[in-house]
Protein backbone atom coordinates (compact mmCIF):
# COMPACT_ATOMS: atom_id res chain seq x y z
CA UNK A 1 -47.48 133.93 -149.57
CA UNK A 2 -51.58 133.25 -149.36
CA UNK A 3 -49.99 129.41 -147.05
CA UNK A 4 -47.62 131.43 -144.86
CA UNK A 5 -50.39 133.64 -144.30
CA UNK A 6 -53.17 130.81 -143.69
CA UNK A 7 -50.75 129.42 -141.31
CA UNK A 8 -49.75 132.72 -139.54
CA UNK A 9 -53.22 133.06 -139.30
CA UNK A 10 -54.31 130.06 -137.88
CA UNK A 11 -51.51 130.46 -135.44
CA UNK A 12 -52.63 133.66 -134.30
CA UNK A 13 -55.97 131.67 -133.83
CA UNK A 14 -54.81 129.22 -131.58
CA UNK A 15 -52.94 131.68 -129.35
CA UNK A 16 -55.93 133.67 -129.00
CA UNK A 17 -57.79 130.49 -127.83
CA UNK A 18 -54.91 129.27 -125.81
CA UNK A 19 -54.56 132.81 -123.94
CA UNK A 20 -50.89 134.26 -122.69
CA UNK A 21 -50.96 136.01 -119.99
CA UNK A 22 -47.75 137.23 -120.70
CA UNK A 23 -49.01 139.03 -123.80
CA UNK A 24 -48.63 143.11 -123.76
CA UNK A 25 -51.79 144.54 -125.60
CA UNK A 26 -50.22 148.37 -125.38
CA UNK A 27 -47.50 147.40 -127.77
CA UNK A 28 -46.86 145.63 -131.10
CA UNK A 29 -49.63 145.77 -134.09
CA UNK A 30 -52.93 147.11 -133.09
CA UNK A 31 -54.66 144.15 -135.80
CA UNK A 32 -53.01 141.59 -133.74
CA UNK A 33 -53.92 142.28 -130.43
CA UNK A 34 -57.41 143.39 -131.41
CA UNK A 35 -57.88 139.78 -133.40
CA UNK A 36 -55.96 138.21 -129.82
CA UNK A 37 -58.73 139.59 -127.54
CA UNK A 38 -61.88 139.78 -130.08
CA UNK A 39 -61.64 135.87 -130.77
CA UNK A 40 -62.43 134.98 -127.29
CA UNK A 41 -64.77 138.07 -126.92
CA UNK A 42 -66.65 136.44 -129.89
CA UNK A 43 -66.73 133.32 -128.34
CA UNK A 44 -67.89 133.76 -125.18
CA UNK A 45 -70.82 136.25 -126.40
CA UNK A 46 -71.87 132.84 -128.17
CA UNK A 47 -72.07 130.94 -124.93
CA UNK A 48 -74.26 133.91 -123.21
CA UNK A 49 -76.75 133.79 -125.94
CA UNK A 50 -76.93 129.75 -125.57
CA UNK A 51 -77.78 130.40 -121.87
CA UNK A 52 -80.55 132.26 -123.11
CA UNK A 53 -82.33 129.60 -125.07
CA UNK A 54 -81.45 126.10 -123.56
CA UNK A 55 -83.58 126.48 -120.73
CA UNK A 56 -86.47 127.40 -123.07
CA UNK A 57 -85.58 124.87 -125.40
CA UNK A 58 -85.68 121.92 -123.13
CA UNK A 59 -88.56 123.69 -120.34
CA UNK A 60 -91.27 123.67 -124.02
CA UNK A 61 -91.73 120.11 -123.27
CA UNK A 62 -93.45 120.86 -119.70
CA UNK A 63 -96.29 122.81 -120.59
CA UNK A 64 -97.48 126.34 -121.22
CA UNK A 65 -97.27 127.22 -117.01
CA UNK A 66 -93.96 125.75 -117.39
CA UNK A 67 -92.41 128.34 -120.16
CA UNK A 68 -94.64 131.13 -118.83
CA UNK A 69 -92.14 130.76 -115.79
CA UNK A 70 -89.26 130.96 -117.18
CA UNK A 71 -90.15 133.93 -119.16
CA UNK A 72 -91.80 135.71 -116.54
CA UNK A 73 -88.62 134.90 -113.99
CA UNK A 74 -86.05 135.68 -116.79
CA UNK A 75 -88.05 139.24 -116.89
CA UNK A 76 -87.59 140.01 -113.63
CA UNK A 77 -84.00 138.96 -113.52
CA UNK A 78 -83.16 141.71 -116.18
CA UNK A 79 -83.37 143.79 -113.66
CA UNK A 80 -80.32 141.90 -111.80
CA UNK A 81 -78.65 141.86 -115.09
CA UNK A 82 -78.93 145.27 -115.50
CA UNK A 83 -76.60 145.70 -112.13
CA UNK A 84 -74.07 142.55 -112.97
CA UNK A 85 -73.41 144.45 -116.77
CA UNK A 86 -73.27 148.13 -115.19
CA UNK A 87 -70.93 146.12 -112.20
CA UNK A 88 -68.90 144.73 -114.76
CA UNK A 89 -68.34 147.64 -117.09
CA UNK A 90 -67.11 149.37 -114.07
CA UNK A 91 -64.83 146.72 -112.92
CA UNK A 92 -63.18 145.93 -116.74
CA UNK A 93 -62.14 149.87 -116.93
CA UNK A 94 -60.88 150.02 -114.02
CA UNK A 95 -58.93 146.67 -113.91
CA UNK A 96 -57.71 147.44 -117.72
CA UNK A 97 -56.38 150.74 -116.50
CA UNK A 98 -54.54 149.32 -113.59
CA UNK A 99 -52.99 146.71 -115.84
CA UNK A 100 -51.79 148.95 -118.49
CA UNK A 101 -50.02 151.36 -115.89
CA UNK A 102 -48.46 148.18 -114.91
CA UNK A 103 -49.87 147.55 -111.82
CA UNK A 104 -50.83 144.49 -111.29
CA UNK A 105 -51.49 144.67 -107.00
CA UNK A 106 -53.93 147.32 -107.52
CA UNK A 107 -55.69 145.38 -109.93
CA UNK A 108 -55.72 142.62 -107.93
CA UNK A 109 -57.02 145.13 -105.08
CA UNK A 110 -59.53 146.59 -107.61
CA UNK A 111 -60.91 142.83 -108.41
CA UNK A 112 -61.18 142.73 -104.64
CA UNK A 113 -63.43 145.36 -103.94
CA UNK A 114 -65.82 144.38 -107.21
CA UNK A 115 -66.25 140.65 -105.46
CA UNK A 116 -67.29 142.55 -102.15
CA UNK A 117 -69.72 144.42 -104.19
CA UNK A 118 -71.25 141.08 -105.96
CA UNK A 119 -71.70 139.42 -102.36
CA UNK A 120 -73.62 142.78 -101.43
CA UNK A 121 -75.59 142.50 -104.53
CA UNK A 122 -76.14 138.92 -104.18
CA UNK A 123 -77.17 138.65 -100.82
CA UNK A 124 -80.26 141.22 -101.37
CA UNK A 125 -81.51 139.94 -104.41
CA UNK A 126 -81.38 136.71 -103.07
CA UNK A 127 -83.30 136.94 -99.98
CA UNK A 128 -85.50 138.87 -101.71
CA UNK A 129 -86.35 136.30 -104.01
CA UNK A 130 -86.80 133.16 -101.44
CA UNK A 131 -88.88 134.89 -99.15
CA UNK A 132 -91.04 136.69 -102.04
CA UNK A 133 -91.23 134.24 -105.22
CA UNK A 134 -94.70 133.99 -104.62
CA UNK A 135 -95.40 137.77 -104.49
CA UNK A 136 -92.46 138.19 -108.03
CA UNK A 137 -94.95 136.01 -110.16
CA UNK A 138 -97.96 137.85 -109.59
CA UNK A 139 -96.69 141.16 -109.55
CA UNK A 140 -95.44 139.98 -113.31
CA UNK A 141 -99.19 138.98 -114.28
CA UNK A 142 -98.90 135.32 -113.12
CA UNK A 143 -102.12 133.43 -112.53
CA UNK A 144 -102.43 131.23 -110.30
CA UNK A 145 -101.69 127.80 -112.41
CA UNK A 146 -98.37 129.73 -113.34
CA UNK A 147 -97.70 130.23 -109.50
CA UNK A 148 -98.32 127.03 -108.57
CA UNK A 149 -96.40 125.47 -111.37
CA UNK A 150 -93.29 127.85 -111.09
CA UNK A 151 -93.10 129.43 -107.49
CA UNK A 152 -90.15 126.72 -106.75
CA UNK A 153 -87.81 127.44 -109.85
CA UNK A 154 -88.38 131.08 -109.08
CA UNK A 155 -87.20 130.60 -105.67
CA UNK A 156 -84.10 128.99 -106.74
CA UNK A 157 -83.41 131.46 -109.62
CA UNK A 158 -83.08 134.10 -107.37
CA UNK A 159 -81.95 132.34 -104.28
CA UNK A 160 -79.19 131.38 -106.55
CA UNK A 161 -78.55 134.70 -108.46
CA UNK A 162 -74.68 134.57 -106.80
CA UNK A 163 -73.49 132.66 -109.61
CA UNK A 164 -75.32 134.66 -112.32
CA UNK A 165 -73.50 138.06 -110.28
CA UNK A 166 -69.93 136.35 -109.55
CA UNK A 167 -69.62 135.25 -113.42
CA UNK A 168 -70.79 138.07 -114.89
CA UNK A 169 -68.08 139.63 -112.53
CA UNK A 170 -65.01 137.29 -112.84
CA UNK A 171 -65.71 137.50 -116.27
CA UNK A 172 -65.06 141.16 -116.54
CA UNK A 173 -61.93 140.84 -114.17
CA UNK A 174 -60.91 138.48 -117.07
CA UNK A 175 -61.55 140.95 -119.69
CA UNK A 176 -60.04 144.03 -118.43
CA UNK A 177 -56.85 142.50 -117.78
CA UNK A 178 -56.68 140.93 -121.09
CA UNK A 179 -57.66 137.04 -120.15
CA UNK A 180 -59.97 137.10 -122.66
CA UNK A 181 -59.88 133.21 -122.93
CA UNK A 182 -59.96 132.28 -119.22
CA UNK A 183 -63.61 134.54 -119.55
CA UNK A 184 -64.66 132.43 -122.65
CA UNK A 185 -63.74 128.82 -120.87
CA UNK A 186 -65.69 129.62 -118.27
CA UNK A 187 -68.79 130.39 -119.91
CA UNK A 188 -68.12 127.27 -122.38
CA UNK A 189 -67.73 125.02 -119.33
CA UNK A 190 -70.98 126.35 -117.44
CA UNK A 191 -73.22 125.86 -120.66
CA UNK A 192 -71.94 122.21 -121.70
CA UNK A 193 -72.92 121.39 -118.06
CA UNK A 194 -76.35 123.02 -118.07
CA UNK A 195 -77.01 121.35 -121.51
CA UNK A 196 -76.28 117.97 -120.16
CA UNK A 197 -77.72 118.19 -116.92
CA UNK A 198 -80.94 120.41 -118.07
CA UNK A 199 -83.02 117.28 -119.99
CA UNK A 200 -81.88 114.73 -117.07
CA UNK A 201 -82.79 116.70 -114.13
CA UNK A 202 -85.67 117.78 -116.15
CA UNK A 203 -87.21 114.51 -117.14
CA UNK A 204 -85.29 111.84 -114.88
CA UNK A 205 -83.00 110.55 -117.45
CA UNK A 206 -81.29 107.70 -116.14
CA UNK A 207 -79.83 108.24 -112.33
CA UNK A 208 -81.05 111.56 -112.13
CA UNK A 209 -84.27 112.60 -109.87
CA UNK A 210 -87.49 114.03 -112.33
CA UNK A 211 -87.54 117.40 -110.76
CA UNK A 212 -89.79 118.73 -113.71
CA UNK A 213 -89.07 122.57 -113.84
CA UNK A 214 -87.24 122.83 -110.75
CA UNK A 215 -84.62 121.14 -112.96
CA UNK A 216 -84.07 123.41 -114.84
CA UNK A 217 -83.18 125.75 -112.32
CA UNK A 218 -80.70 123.44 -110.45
CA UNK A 219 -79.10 122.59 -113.98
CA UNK A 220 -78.64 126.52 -114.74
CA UNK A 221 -77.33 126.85 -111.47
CA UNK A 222 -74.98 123.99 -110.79
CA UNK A 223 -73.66 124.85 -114.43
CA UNK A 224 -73.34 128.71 -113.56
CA UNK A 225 -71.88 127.69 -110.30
CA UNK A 226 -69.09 125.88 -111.87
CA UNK A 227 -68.21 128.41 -114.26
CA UNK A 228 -67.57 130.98 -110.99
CA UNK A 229 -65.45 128.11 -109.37
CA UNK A 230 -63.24 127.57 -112.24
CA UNK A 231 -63.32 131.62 -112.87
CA UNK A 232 -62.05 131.78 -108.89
CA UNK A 233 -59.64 129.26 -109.72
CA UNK A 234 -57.63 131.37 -112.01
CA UNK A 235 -58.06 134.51 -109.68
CA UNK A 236 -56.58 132.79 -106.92
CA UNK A 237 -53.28 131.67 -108.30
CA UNK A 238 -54.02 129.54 -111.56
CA UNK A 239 -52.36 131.33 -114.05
CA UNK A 240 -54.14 134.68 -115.19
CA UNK A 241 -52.77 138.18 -114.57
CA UNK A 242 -54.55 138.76 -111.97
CA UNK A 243 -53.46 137.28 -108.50
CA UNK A 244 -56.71 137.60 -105.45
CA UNK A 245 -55.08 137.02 -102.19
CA UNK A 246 -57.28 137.96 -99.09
CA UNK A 247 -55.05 140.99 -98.74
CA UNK A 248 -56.95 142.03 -101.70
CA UNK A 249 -60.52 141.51 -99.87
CA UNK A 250 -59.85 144.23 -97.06
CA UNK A 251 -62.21 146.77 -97.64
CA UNK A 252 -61.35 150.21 -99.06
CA UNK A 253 -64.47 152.38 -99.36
CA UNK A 254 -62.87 154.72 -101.10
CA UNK A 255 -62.28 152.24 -104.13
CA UNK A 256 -65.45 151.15 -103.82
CA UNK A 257 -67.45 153.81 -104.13
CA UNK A 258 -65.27 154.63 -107.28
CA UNK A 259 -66.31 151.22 -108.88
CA UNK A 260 -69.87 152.11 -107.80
CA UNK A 261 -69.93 155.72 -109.73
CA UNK A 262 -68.39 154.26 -112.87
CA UNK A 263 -71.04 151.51 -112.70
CA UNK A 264 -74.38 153.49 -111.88
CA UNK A 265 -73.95 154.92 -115.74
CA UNK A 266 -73.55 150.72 -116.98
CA UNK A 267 -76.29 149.92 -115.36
CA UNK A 268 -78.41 153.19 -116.56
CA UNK A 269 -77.31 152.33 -120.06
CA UNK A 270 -78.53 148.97 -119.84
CA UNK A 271 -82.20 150.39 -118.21
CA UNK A 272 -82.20 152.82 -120.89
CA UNK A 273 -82.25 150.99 -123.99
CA UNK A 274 -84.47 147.94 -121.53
CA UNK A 275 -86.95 150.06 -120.96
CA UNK A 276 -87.53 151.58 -124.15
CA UNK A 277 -87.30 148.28 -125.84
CA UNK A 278 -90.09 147.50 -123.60
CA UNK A 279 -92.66 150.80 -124.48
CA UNK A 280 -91.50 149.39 -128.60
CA UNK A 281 -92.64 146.13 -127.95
CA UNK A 282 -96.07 147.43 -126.78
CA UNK A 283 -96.70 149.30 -129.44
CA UNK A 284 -96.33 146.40 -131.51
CA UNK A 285 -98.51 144.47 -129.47
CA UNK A 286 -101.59 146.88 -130.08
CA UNK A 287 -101.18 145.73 -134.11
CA UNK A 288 -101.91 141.93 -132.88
CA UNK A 289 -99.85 138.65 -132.32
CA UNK A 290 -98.74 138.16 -135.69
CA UNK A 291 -97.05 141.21 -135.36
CA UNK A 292 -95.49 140.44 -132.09
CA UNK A 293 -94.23 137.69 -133.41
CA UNK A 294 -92.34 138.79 -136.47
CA UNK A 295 -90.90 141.57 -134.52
CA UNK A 296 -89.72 138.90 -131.81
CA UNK A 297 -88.09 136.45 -134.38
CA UNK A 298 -86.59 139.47 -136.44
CA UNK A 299 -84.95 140.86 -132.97
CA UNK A 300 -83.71 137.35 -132.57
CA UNK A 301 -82.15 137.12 -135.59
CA UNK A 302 -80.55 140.39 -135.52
CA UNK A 303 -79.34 139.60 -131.74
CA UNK A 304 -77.54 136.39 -132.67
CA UNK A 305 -76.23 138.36 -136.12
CA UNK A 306 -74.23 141.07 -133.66
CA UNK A 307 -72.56 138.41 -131.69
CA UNK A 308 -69.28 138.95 -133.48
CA UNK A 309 -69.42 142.96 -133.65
CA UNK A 310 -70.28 142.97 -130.39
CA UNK A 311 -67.11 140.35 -128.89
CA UNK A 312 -64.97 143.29 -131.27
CA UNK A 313 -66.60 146.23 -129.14
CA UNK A 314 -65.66 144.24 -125.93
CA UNK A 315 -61.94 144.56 -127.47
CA UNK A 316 -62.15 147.68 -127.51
CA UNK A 317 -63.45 148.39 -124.23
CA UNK A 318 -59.96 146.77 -122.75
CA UNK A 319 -57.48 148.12 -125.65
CA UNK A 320 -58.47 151.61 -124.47
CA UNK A 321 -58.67 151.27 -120.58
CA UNK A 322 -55.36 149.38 -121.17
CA UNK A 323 -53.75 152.08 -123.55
CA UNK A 324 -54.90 154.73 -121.51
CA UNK A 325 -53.36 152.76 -118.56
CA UNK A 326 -49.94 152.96 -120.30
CA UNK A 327 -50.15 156.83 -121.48
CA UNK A 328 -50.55 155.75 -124.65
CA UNK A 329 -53.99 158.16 -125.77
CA UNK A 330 -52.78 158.51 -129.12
CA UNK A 331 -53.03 154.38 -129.37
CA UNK A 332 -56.07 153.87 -127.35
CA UNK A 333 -57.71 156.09 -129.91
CA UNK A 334 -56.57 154.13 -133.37
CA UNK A 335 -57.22 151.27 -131.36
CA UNK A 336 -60.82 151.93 -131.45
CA UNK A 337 -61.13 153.20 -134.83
CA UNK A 338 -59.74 150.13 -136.10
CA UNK A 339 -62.25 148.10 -134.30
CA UNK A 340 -65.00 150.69 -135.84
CA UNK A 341 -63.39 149.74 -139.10
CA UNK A 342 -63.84 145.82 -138.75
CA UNK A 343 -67.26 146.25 -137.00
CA UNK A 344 -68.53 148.48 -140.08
CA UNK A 345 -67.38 145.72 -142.50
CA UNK A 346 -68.47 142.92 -140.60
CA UNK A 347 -71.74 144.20 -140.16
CA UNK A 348 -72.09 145.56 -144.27
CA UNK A 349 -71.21 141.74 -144.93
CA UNK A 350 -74.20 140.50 -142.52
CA UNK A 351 -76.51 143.15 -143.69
CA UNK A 352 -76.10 142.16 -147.44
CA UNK A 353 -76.48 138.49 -146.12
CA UNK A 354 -79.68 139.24 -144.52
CA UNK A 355 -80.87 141.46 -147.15
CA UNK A 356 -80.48 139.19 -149.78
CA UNK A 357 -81.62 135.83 -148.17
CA UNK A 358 -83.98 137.54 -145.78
CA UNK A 359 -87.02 135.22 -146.67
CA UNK A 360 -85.08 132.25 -146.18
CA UNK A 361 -83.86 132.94 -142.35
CA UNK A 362 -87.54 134.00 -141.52
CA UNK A 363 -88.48 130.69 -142.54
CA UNK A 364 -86.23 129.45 -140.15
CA UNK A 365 -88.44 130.31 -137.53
CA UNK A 366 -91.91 130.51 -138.75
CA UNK A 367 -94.47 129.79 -141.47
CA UNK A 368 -97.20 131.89 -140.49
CA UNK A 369 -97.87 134.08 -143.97
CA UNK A 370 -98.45 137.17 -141.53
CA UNK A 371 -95.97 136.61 -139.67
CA UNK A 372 -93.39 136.32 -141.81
CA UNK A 373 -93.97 139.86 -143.91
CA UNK A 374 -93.59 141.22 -140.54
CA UNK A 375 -90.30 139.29 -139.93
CA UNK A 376 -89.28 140.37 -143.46
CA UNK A 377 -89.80 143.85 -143.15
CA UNK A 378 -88.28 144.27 -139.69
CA UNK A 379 -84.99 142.68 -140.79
CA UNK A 380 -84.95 144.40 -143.51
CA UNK A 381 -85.39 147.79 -142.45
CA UNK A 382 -83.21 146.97 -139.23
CA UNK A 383 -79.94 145.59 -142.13
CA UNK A 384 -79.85 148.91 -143.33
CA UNK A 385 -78.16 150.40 -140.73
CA UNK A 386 -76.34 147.59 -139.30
CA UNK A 387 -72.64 149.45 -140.63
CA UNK A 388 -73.35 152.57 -138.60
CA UNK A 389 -74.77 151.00 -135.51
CA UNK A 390 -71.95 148.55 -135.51
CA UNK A 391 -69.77 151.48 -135.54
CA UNK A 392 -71.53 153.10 -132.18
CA UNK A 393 -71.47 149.87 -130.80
CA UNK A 394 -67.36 149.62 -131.02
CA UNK A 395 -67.64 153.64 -129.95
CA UNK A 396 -69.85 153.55 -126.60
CA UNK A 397 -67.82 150.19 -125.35
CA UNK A 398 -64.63 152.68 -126.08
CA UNK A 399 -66.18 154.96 -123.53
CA UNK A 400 -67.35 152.41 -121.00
CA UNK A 401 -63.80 151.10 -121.19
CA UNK A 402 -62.47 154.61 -120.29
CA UNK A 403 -64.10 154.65 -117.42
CA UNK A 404 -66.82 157.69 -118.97
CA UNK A 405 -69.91 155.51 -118.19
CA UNK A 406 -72.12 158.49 -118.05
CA UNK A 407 -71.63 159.58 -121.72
CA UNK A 408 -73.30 156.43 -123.76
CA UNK A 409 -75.81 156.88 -121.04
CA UNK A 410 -76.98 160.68 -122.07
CA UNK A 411 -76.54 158.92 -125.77
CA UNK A 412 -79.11 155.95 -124.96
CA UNK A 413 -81.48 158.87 -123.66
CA UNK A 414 -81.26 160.89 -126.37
CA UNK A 415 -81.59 158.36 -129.22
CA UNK A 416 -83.97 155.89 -127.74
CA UNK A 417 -86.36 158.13 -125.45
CA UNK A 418 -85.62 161.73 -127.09
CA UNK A 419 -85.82 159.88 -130.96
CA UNK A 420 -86.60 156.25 -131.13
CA UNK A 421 -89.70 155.86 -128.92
CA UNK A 422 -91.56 159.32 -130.03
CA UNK A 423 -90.99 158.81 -133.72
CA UNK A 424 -92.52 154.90 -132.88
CA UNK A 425 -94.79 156.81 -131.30
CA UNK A 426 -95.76 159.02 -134.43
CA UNK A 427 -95.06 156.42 -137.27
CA UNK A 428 -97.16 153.52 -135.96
CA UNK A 429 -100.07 155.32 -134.54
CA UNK A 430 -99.90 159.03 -135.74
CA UNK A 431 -99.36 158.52 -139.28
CA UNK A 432 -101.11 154.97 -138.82
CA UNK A 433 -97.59 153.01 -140.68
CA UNK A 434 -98.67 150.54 -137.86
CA UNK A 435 -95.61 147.95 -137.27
CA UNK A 436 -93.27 148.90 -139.85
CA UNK A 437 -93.13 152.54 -137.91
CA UNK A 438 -91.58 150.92 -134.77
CA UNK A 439 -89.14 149.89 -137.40
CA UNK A 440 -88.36 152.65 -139.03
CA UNK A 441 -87.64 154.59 -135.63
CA UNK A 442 -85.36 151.46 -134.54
CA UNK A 443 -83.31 152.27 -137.72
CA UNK A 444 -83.61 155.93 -137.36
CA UNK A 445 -82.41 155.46 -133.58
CA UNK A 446 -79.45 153.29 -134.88
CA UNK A 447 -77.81 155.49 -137.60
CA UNK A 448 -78.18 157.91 -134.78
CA UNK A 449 -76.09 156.37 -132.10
CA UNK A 450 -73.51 156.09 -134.62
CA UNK A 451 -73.43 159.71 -136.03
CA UNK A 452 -73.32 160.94 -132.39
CA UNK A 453 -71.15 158.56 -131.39
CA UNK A 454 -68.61 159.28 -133.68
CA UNK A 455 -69.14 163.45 -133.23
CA UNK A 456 -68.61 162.82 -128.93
CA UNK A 457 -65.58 160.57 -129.94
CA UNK A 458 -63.72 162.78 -131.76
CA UNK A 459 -63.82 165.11 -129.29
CA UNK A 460 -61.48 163.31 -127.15
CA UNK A 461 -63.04 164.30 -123.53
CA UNK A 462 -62.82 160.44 -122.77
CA UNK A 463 -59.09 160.59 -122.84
CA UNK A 464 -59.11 162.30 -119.39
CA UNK A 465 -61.31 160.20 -117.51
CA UNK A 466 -59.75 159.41 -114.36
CA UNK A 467 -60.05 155.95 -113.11
């Protein structure tokens, strides 16, 4: 019995990877098609987060102006990723509604209207960025060795920002109609060629030019770009559910403007929590770099740790707009709380983990006495409510996936701005707990997501949200 199940497992496994685009995610056993859509979810939040660090990784050899850069670019580009995520929350619910009402045209019409959007978006922030990359890097504190070192890659970072919009965007076309795989292969193929090409163009290795940091913007790029090609591939005809003819690319305002509404509260959400991550890290900065520090390398850790709860909330996001689709409420709903279920044990499993070897993964990262209390006491105090925030996590991607973008919104206000930043606020400087304040209002603000989560759930509003 344990073989047959090994191998039905594995099987399962490989289908997940291979992707069917035949597969019907409103029927059958809600574990299987929650394991057929999470797997690939997983996956592809994996290659996001290496995006985040290759760059970094291979740009440390240039020099401090060199990293400054990057980090100084990348926060300025939040603000474009804040727009791509709200875009693509918007465009998954609606696609995965389409889809499960069987409708495949308007889907394709719906997909349509999102890539119109993403030129829009494109365009903007791109010209913005060539004809101001200069004027970006010292409004974000750079001096003038920064400037000179960086104005270039900036310029291409943003002149390029199509590909960062387009497969952010194909991606969630992927998702909501339950290509899953087709999203994670793109992402996979876009980071293997930004890892190869980022040291060559980088240094000159072998045939390649030395372009120094401008490398590492090409690299991203021409890796990113290739991702949307192969993403546009499959949306033109190469074998996902989705079918983008140009019949699809006539313009329908009305559509439009409904993608826009359901996105404004994605991208809110994402400014929400942004911003008040922001005002936390501030307050940790008045305590001194040490402190900085082991916050940084505890959020890291915890970051890379949700990966796989966070691939499962994705799931849910397209089992519901799909179920819902279909008629099928009553499904959408036990759809989502078995994803809650797996997220809450997943993340008790990682939280004992961390709690129990917590010393060890600081040392990962760092062997600075100071700053590796700090590390230990963040991660520590942030595990302990890693089962309910994994359960809001699956819960507000249930709602985004509805199409009720708007409610995790009023959520993020109320337990980041209303809770989390006050109490900081109070702990740290009030009541003078210093650091270990901000983290106690970062696990207050967690169990509270969850709680109200849950309550906003159950009341079932979310099942008439018309998409």
């Amino acid at each position: 019995m344990t073989i047959q199940k090994i191998r039905n497992g594995w099987l399962l496994f490989k289908q997940s990877m291979a992707g069917d685009s035949e597969f019907d995610y409103t029927t059958g056993s809600i574990g299987r098609v929650t394991v057929m859509l999470a797997i690939p979810m997983i996956l592809e939040m994996a290659m996001e987060s290496v995006f985040a660090v290759v760059d970094i990784f291979f740009v440390a050899g240039l020099g401090t102006e060199a990293v400054a850069t990057v980090g100084l670019t990348e926060a300025m580009i939040t603000l474009l990723y804040a727009v791509a995520i709200g875009l693509s929350m918007g465009t998954t619910a609606m696609i995965a509604r389409r889809i499960g009402e069987k409708e495949p045209e308007a889907a394709s019409l719906a997909a349509g209207q999102a890539i119109w959007i993403g030129v829009l978006v494109s365009a903007l922030v791109g010209l913005i960025g060539i004809f101001y990359a200069r004027n970006i890097l010292l409004l974000m504190g750079a001096d003038e060795t920064v400037v000179a070192t960086g104005e270039t890659y900036t310029r291409i970072m943003f002149g390029s920002c199509f590909t960062i919009v387009f497969l952010f965007l194909i991606n969630a076309i992927f998702r909501g109609a339950g290509d899953a795989s087709l999203a994670m292969r793109a992402l996979t193929l876009a980071n293997c060629i930004n890892i190869v090409l980022d040291p060559c163009l980088i240094y000159g290795y072998g045939p390649f030019p030395e372009l120094g940091l401008t490398g590492a913007a090409v690299a991203t790029n021409i890796g990113r770009g290739v991702g949307v090609l192969y993403g546009l591939y499959y949306l033109c005809g190469g074998g996902g559910r989705i079918r983008l003819h140009f019949a699809n690319l006539h313009l329908q305002f009305e559509l439009i403007v409904s993608l826009v509404r359901i996105s404004i509260g994605g991208v809110s959400q994402f400014l929400v929590a942004t911003a008040s991550w922001v005002f936390l890290m501030q307050i940790v900065s008045g305590f001194g770099s040490e402190a900085v520090a082991g916050y940084t390398i505890a959020v890291r850790v915890v970051m890379f740790t949700i990966l796989p709860a966070w691939g499962l909330s994705n799931a849910a996001a397209t089992l519901v707009g799909q179920n819902l689709g279909a008629g099928l409420p009553q499904r959408a709903e036990t759809s989502v709380w078995h994803i809650v279920k797996y997220n809450a044990m997943y993340m008790g499993f990682a939280s004992i983990l961390i709690l129990l070897f917590t010393r060890s993964i600081v040392g990962l990262f760092t062997q600075e006495p100071v700053v590796v209390e700090y590390a230990i006491q963040c991660l520590r105090i942030f595990a302990l409510a890693f089962v309910a925030w994994g359960a809001g996590m699956a819960i507000i991607q249930a709602f985004n996936g509805a199409g009720d973008t708007m409610t995790p919104t009023w959520i993020n206000v109320l337990c980041f701005w209303v809770v989390q930043v006050p109490l900081a606020y109070t702990l740290a400087l009030g009541l003078n707990f210093g650091p270990v304040g901000v983290f106690w209002a970062v696990f207050a603000s967690d169990i509270l997501t969850g709680i109200v989560g849950y309550l906003v759930f159950r009341r079932g509003k979310w099942k008439q949200r018309m998409v």
